[in-house]
C-alpha atoms as a PDB file:
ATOM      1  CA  UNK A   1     131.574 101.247  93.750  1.00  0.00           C
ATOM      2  CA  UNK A   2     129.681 104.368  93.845  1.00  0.00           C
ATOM      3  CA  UNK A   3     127.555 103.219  90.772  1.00  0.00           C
ATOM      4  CA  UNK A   4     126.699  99.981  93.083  1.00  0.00           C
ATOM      5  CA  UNK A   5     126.169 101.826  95.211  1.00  0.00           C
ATOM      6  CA  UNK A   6     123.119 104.086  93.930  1.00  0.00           C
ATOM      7  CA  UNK A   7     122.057 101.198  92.130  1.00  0.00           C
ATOM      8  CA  UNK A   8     121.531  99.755  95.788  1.00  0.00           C
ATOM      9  CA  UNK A   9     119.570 102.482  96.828  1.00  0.00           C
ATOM     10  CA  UNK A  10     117.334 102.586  93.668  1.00  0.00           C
ATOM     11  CA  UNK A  11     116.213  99.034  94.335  1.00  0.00           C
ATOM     12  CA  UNK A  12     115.455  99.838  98.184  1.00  0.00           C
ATOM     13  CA  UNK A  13     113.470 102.481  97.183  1.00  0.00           C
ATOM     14  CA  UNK A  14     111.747 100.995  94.355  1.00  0.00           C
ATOM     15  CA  UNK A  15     110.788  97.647  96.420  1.00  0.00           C
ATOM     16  CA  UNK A  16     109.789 100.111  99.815  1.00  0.00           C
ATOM     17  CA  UNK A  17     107.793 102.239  97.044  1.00  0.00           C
ATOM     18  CA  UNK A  18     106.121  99.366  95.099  1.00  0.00           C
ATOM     19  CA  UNK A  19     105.696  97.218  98.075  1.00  0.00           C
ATOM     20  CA  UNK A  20     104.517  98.829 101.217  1.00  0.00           C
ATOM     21  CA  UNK A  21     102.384 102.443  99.300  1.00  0.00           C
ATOM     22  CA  UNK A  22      99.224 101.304  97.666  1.00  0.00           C
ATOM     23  CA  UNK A  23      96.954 102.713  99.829  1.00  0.00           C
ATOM     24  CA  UNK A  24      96.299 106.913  98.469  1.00  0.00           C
ATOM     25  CA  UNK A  25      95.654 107.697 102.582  1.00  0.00           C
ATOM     26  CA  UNK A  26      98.693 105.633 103.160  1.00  0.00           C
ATOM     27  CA  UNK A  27     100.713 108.249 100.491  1.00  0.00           C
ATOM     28  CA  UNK A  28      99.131 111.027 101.549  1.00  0.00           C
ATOM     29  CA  UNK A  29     100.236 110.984 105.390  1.00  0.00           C
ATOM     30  CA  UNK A  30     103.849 109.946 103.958  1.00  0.00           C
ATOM     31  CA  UNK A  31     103.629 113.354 102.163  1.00  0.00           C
ATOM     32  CA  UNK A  32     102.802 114.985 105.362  1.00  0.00           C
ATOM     33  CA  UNK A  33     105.467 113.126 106.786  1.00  0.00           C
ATOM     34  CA  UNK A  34     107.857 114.114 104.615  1.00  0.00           C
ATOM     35  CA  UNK A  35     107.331 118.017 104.748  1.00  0.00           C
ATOM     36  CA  UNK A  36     107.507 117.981 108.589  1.00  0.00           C
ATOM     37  CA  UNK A  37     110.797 116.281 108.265  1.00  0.00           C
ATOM     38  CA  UNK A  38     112.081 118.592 106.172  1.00  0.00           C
ATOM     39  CA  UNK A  39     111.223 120.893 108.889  1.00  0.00           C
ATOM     40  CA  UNK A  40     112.684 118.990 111.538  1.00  0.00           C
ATOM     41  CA  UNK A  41     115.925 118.842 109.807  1.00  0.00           C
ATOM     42  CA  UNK A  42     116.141 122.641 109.528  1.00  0.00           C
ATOM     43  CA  UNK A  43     115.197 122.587 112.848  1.00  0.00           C
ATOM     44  CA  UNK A  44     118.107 120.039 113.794  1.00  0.00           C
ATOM     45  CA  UNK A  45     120.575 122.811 113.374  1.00  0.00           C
ATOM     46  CA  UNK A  46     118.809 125.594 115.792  1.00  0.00           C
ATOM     47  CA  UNK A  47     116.792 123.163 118.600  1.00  0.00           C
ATOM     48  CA  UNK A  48     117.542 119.471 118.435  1.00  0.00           C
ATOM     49  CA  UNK A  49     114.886 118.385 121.279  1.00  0.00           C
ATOM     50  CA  UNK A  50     112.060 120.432 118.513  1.00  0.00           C
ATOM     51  CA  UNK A  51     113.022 118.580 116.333  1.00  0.00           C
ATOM     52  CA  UNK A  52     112.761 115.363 117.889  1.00  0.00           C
ATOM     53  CA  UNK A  53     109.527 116.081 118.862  1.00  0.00           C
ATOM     54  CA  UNK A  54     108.788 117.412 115.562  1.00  0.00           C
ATOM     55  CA  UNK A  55     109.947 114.294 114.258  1.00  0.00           C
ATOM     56  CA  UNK A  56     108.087 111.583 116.395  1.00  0.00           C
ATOM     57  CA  UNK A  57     104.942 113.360 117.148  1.00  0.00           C
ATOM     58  CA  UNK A  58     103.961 114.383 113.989  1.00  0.00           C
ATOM     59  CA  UNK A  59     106.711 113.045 111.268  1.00  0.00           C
ATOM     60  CA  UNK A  60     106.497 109.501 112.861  1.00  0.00           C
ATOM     61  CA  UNK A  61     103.045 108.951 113.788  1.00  0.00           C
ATOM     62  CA  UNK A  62     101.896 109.874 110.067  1.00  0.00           C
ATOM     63  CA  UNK A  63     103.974 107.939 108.973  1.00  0.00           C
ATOM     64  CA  UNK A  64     103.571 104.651 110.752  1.00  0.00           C
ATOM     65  CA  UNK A  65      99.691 105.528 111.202  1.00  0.00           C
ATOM     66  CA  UNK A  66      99.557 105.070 107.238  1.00  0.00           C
ATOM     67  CA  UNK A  67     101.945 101.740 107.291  1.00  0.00           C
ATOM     68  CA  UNK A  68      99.212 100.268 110.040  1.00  0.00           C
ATOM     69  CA  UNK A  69      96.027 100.986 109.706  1.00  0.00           C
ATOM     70  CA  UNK A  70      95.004 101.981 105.705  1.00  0.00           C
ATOM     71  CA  UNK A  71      97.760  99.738 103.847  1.00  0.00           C
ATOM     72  CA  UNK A  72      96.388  96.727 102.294  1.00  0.00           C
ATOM     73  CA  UNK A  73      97.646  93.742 103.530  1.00  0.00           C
ATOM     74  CA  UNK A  74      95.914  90.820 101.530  1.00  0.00           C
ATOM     75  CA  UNK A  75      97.934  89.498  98.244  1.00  0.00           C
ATOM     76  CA  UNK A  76      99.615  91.991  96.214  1.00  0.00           C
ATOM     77  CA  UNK A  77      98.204  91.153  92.920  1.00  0.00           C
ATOM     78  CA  UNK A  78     100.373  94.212  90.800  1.00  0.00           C
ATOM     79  CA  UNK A  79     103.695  92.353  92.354  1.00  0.00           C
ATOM     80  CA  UNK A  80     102.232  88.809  92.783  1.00  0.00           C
ATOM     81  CA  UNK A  81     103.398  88.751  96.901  1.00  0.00           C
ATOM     82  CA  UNK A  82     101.807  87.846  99.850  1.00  0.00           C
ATOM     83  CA  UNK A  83     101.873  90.335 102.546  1.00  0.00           C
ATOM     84  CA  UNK A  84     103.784  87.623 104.619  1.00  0.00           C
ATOM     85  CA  UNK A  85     106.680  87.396 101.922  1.00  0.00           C
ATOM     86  CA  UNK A  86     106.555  90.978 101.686  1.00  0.00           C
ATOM     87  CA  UNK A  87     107.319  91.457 105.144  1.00  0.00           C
ATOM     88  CA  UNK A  88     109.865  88.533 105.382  1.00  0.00           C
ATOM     89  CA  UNK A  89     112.158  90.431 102.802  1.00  0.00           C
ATOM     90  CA  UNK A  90     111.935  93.695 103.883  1.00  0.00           C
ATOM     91  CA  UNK A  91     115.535  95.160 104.853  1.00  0.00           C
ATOM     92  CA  UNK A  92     114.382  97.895 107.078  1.00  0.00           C
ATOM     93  CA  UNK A  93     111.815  97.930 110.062  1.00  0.00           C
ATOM     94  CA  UNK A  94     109.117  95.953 108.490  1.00  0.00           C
ATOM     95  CA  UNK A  95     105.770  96.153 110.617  1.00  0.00           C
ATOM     96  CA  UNK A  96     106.682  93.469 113.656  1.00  0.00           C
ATOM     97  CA  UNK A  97     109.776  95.592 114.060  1.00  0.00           C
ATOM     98  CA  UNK A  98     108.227  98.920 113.661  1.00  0.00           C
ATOM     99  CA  UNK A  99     105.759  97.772 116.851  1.00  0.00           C
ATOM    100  CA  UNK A 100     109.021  97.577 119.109  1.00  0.00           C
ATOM    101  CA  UNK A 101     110.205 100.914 117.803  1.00  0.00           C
ATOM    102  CA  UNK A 102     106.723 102.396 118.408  1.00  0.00           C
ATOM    103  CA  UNK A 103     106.241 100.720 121.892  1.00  0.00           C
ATOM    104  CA  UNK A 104     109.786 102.113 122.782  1.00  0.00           C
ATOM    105  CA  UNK A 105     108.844 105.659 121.722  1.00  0.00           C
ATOM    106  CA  UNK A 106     105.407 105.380 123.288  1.00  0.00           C
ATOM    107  CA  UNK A 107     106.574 104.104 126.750  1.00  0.00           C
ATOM    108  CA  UNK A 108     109.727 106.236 127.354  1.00  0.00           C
ATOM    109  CA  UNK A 109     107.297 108.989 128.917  1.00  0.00           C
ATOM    110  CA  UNK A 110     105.560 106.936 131.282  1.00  0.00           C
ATOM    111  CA  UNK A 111     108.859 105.490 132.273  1.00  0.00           C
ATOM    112  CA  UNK A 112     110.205 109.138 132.854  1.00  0.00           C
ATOM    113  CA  UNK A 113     107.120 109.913 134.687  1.00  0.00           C
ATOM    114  CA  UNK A 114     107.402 107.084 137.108  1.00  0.00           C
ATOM    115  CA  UNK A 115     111.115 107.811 137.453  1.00  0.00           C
ATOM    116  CA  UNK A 116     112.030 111.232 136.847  1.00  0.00           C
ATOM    117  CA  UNK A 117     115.398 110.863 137.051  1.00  0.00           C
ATOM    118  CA  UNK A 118     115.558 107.935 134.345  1.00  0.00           C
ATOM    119  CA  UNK A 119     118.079 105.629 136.021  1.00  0.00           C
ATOM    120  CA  UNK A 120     119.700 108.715 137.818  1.00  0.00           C
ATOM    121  CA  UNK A 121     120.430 110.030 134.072  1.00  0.00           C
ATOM    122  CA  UNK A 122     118.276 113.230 134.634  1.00  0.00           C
ATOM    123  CA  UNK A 123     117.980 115.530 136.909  1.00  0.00           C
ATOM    124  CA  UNK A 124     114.132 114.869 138.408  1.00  0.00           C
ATOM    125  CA  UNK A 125     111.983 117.328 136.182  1.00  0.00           C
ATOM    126  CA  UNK A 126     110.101 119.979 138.095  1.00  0.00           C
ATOM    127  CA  UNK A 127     107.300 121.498 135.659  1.00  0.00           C
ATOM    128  CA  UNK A 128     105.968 120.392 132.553  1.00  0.00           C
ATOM    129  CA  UNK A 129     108.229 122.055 130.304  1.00  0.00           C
ATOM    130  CA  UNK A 130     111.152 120.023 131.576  1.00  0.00           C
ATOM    131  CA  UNK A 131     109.481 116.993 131.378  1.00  0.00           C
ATOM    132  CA  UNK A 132     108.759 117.435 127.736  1.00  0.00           C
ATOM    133  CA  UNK A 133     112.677 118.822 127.319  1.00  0.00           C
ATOM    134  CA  UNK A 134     113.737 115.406 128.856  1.00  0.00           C
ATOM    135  CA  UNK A 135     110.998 113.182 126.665  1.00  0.00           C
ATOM    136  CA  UNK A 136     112.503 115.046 123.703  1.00  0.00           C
ATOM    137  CA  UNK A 137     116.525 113.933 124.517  1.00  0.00           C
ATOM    138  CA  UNK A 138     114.852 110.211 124.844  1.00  0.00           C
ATOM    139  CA  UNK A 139     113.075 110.436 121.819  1.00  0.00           C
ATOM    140  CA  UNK A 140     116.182 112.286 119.839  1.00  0.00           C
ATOM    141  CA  UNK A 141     118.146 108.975 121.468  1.00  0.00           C
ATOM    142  CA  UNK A 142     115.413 106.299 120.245  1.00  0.00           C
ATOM    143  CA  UNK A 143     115.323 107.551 116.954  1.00  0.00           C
ATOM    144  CA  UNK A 144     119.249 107.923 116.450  1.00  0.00           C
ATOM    145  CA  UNK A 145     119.065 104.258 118.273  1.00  0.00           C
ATOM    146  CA  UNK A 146     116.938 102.673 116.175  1.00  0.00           C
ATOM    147  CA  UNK A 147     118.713 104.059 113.224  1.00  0.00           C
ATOM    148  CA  UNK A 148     121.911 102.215 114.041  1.00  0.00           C
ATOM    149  CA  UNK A 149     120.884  99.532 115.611  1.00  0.00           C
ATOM    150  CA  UNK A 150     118.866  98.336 112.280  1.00  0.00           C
ATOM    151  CA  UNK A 151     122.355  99.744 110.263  1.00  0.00           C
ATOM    152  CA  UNK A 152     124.784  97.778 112.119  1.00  0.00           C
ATOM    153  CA  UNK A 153     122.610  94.477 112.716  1.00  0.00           C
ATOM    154  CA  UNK A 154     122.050  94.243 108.682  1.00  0.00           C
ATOM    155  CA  UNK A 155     125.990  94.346 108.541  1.00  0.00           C
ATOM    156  CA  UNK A 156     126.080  90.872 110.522  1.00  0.00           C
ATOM    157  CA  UNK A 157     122.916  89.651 108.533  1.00  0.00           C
ATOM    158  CA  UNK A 158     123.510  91.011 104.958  1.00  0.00           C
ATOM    159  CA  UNK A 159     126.680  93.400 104.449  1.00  0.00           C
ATOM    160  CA  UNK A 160     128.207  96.422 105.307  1.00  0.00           C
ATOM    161  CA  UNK A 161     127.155  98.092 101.856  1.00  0.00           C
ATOM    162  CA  UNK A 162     123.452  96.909 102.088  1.00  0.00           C
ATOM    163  CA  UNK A 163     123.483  98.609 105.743  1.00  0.00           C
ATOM    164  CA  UNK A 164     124.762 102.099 104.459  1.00  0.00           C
ATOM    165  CA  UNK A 165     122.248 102.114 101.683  1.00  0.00           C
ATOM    166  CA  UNK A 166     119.564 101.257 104.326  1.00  0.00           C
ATOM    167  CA  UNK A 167     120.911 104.334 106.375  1.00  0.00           C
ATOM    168  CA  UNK A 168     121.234 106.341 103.286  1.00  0.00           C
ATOM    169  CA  UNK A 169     117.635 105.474 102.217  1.00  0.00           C
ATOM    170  CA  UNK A 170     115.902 106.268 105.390  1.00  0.00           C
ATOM    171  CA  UNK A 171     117.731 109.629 105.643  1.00  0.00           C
ATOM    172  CA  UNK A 172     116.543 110.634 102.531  1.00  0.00           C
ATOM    173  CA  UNK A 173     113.257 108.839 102.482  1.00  0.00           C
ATOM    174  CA  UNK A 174     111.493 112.454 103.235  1.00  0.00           C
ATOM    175  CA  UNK A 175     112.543 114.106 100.191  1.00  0.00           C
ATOM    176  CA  UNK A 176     112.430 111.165  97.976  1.00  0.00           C
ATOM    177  CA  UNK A 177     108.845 110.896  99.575  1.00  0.00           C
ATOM    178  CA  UNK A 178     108.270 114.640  98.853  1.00  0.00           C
ATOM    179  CA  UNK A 179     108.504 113.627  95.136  1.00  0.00           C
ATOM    180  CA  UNK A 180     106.703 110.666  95.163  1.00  0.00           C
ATOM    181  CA  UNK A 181     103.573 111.402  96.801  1.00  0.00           C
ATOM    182  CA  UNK A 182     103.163 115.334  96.413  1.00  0.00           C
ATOM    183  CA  UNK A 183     100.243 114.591  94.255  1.00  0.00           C
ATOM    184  CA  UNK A 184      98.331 111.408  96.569  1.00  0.00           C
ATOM    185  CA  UNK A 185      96.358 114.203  98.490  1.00  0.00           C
ATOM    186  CA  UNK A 186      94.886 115.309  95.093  1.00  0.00           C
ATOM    187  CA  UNK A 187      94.351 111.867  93.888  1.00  0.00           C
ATOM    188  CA  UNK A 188      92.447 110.758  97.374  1.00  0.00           C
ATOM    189  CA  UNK A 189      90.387 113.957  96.956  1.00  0.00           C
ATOM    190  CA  UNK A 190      88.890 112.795  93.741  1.00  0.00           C
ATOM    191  CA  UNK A 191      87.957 109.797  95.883  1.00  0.00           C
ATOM    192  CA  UNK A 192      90.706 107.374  94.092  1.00  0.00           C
ATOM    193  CA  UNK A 193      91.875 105.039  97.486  1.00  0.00           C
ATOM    194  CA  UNK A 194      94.280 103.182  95.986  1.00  0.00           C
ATOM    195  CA  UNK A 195      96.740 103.414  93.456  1.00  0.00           C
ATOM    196  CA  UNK A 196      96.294 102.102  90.484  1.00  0.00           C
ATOM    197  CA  UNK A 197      99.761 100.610  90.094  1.00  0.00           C
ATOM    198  CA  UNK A 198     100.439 101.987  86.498  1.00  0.00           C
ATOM    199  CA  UNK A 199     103.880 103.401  87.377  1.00  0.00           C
ATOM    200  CA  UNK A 200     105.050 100.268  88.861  1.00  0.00           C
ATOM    201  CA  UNK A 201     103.320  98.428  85.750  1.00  0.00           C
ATOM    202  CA  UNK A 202     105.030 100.595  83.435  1.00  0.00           C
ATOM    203  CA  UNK A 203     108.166 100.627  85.194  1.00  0.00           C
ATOM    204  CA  UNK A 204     107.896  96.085  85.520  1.00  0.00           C
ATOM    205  CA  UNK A 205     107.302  96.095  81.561  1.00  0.00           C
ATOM    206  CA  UNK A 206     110.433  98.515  81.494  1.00  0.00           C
ATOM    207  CA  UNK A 207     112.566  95.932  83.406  1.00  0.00           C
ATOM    208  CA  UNK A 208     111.815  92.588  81.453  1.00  0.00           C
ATOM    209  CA  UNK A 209     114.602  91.406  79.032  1.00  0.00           C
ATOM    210  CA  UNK A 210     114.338  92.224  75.544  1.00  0.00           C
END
């Protein structure tokens, strides 16, 4: 089961990897990413509301930025897809979803601005520091949402295994990413915008029947 299990989680990562991170900028900013996660999980532990902010403000936005605006979306020749089956497949939040998330996160403020005490939730927020404390516990909310919501809905529309390896995935995603991409900032500084595809070449020829 355990075995499965990983196995699972090798193929989410492979298709997320091979899939949606052509693009060197796109790698890059998922490297960034992925080190400011790391320090929003350390900072989990001492200030949760940091870390949320942490996480959405920088963690989130260079993430998503590189998923919207520098990843090629015309046909995948290296994994012969269209962008359209691409996204049609993906398990997670692929980038219709991600919009929702993102319009969640990015209108929560206003909302909280307009009604300071959020549904008589809050107490109203007096200076600016509070209402940056309170955006923080909606954001820390949004993204724990989000997390389930996606886990728990692919139970009903997959299976309860393929929903904990989705969960598992995207809690690890910024070390795995860490690995992956360390050296894309290097690569795009020799001017090299995409990637050449040779792992995921060598790693297709690996994968064909003898």
């Amino acid at each position: 089961m355990i075995k499965n299990f990983l196995e699972q989680l090798r193929i989410q990562r492979w298709d997320d990897h091979r899939y949606y991170h052509h693009s060197r900028i796109n790698q890059s900013l998922h490297f960034v990413s992925a080190v400011s996660f790391m320090i929003g999980y350390v900072m989990l532990y001492f200030d949760p509301l940091m870390s949320a902010l942490i996480g959405w403000l920088v963690s989130m936005t260079s993430r998503q930025a590189g998923h919207f605006f520098f990843e090629p979306r015309g046909y995948d020749h290296i994994n012969q897809a269209t962008h359209e089956h691409k996204e049609e497949i993906k398990v997670g939040y692929n980038l219709r979803r991600k919009v929702v998330l993102m319009a969640i996160w990015a209108a929560s403020p206003v909302v909280l601005y307009f009604d300071p005490t959020l549904l008589g939730l809050f107490t109203p927020w007096a200076t600016p520091a509070d209402f940056v404390r309170q955006v923080a516990k909606i954001w820390l909310v949004v993204g724990i949402g989000g997390l389930l919501f996606r886990t728990v809905h692919l139970f009903f529309i997959r299976d309860v295994e393929t929903g904990l390896v989705w969960m598992t995935k995207i809690i690890t995603d910024p070390f795995n990413d860490f690995v992956l991409y360390h050296k894309a900032p290097l690569a795009l500084l020799r001017g090299e915008l995409i990637d050449p595809g040779l792992d995921i070449i060598e790693h297709g020829l690996e994968e064909k029947p003898a």
